[in-house]
C-alpha atoms as a PDB file:
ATOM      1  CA  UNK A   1      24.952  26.066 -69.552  1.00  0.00           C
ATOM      2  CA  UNK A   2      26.030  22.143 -70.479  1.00  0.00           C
ATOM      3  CA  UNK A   3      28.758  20.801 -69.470  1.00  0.00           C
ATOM      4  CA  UNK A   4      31.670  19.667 -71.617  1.00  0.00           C
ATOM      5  CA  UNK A   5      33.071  16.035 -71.290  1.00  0.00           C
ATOM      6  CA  UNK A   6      36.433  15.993 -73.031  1.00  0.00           C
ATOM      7  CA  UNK A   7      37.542  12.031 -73.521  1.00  0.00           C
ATOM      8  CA  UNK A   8      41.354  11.342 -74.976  1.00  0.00           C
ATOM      9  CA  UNK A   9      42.659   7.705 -75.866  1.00  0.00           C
ATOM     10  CA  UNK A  10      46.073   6.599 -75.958  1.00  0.00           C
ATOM     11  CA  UNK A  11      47.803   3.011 -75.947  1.00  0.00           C
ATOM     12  CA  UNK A  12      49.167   2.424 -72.845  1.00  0.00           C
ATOM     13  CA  UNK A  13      53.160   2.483 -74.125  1.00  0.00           C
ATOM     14  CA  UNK A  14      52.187   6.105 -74.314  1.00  0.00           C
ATOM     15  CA  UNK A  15      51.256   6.917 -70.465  1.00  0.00           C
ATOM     16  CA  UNK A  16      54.844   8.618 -69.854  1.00  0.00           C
ATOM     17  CA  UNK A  17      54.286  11.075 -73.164  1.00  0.00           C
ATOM     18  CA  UNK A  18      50.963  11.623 -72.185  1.00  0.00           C
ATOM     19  CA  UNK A  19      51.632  12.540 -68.742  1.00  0.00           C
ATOM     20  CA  UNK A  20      54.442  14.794 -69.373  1.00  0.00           C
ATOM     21  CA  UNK A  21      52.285  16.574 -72.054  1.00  0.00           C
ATOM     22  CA  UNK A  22      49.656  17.367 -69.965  1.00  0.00           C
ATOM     23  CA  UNK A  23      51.751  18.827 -67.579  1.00  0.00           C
ATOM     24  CA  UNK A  24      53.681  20.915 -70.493  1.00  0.00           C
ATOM     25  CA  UNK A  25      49.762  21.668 -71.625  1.00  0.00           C
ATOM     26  CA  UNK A  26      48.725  22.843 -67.904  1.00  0.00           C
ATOM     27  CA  UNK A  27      51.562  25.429 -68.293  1.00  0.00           C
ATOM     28  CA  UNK A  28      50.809  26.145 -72.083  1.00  0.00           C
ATOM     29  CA  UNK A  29      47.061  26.552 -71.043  1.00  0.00           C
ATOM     30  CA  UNK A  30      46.634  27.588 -67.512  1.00  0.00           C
ATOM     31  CA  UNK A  31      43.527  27.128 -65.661  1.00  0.00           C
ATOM     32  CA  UNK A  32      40.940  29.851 -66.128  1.00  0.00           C
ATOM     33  CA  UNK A  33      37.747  29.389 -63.977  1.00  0.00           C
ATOM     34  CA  UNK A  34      36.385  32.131 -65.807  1.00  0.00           C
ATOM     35  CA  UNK A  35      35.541  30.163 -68.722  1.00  0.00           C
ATOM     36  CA  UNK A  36      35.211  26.799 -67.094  1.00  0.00           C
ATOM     37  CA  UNK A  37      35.190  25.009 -63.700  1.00  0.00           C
ATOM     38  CA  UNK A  38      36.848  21.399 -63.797  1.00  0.00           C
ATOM     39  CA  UNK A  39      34.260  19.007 -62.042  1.00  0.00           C
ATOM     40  CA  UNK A  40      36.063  15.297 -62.319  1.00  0.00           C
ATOM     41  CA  UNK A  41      38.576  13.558 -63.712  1.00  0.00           C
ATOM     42  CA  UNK A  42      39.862  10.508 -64.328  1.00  0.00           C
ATOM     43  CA  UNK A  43      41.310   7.435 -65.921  1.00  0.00           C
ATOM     44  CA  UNK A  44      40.271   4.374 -67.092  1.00  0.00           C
ATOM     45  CA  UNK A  45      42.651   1.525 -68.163  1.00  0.00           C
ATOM     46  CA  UNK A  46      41.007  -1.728 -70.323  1.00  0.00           C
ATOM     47  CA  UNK A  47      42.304  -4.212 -72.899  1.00  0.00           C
ATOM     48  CA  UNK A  48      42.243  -1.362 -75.577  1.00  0.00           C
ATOM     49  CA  UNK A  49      44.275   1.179 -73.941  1.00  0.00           C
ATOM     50  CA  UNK A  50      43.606   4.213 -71.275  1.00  0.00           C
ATOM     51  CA  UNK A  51      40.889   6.457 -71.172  1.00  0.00           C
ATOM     52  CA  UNK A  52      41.296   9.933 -69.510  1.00  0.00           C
ATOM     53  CA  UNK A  53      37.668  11.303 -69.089  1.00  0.00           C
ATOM     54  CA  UNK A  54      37.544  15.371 -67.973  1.00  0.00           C
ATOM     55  CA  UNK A  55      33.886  16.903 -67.262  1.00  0.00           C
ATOM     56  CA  UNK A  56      33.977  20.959 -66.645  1.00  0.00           C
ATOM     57  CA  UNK A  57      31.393  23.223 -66.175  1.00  0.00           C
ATOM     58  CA  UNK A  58      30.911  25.996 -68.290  1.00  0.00           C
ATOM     59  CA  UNK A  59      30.234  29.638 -66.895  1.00  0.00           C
ATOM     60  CA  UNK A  60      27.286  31.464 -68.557  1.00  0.00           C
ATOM     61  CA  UNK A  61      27.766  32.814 -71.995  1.00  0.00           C
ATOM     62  CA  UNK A  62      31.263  31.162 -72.513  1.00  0.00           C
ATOM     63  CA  UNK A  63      30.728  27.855 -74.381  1.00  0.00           C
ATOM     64  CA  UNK A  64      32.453  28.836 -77.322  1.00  0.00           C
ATOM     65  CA  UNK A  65      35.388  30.659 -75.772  1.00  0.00           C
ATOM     66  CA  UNK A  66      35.070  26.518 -74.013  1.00  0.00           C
ATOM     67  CA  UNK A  67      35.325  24.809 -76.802  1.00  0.00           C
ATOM     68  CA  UNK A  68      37.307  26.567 -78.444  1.00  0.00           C
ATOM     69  CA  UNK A  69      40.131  26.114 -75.194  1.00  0.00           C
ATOM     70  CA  UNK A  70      39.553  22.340 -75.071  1.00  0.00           C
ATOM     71  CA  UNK A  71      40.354  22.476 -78.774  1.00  0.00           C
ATOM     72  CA  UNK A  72      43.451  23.790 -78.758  1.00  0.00           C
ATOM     73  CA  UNK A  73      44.833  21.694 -75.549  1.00  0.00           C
ATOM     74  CA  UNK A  74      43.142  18.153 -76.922  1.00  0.00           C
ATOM     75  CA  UNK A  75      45.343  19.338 -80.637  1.00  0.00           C
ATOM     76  CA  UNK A  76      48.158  19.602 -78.521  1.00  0.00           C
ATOM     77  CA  UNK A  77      48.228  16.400 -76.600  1.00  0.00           C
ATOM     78  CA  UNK A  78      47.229  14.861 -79.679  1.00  0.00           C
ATOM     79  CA  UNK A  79      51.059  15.256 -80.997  1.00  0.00           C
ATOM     80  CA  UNK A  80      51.704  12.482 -79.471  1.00  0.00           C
ATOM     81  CA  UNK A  81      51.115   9.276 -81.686  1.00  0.00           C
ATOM     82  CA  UNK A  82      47.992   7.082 -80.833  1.00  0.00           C
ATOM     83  CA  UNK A  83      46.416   9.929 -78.923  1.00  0.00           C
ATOM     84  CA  UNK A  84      42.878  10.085 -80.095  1.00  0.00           C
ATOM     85  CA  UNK A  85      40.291  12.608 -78.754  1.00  0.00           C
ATOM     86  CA  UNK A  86      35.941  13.708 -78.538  1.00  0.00           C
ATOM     87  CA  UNK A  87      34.319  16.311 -77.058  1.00  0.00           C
ATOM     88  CA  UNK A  88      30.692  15.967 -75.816  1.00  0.00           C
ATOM     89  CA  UNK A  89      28.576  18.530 -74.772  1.00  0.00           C
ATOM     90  CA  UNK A  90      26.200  16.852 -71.522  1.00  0.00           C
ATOM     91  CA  UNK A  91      22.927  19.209 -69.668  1.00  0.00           C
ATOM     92  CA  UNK A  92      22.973  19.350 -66.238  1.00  0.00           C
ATOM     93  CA  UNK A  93      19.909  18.037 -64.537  1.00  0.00           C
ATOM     94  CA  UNK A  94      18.900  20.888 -64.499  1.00  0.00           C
ATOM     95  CA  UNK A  95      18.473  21.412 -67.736  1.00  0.00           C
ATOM     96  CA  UNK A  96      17.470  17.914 -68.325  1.00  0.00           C
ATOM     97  CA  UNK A  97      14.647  18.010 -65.917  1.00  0.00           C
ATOM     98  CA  UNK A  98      13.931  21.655 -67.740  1.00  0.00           C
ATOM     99  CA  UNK A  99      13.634  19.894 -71.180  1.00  0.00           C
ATOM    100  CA  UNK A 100      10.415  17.965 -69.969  1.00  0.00           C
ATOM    101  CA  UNK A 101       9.146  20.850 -67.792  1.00  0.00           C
ATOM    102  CA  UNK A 102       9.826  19.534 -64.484  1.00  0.00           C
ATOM    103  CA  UNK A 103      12.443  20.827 -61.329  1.00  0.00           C
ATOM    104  CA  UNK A 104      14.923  18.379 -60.071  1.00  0.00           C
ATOM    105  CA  UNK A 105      14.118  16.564 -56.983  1.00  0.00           C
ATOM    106  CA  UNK A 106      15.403  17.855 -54.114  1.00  0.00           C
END
């Protein structure tokens, strides 16, 4: 199953609103490792603002019970002015390595 890499923008004069909104969002939209595992996260701050960058691994068969999640949580951040959002969908290796018939090295 790919993985999904959720990226949200948001100037930083908005870092307190964001932060208390994904906190409100974490009780909104509690964890379930059911659907997805998180693997990293993270921020990234440059001239244009802050990046928060999420990457979770998706159990078998549950992509669009996934996506469908990250949808409603990235909507609800997004109240907040400036708050911009994407969703990518990323292989793992290996599926990557599967695409041009080969195994991952060990």
């Amino acid at each position: 199953m790919p993985n999904i890499m959720v990226t949200i923008w948001f100037p930083p004069t908005k870092g307190i609103d964001v932060a208390k909104k994904a906190i409100e969002s974490r009780k909104k939209f509690p964890a379930d490792e059911s659907i997805a595992i998180q693997l990293a996260q993270g921020l990234i701050g440059d001239r244009q603002g802050i990046k928060s960058i999420t990457i979770s691994e998706v159990k078998e068969g549950k992509l669009e019970e996934a996506l469908t999640r990250a949808g409603e949580i990235l909507r609800f951040i997004a109240e907040i002015e400036g708050v911009t959002y994407k969703i990518d969908l990323m292989t793992t290796p290996e599926e990557a390595y599967a695409s041009v018939g080969m195994k991952p090295p060990e």
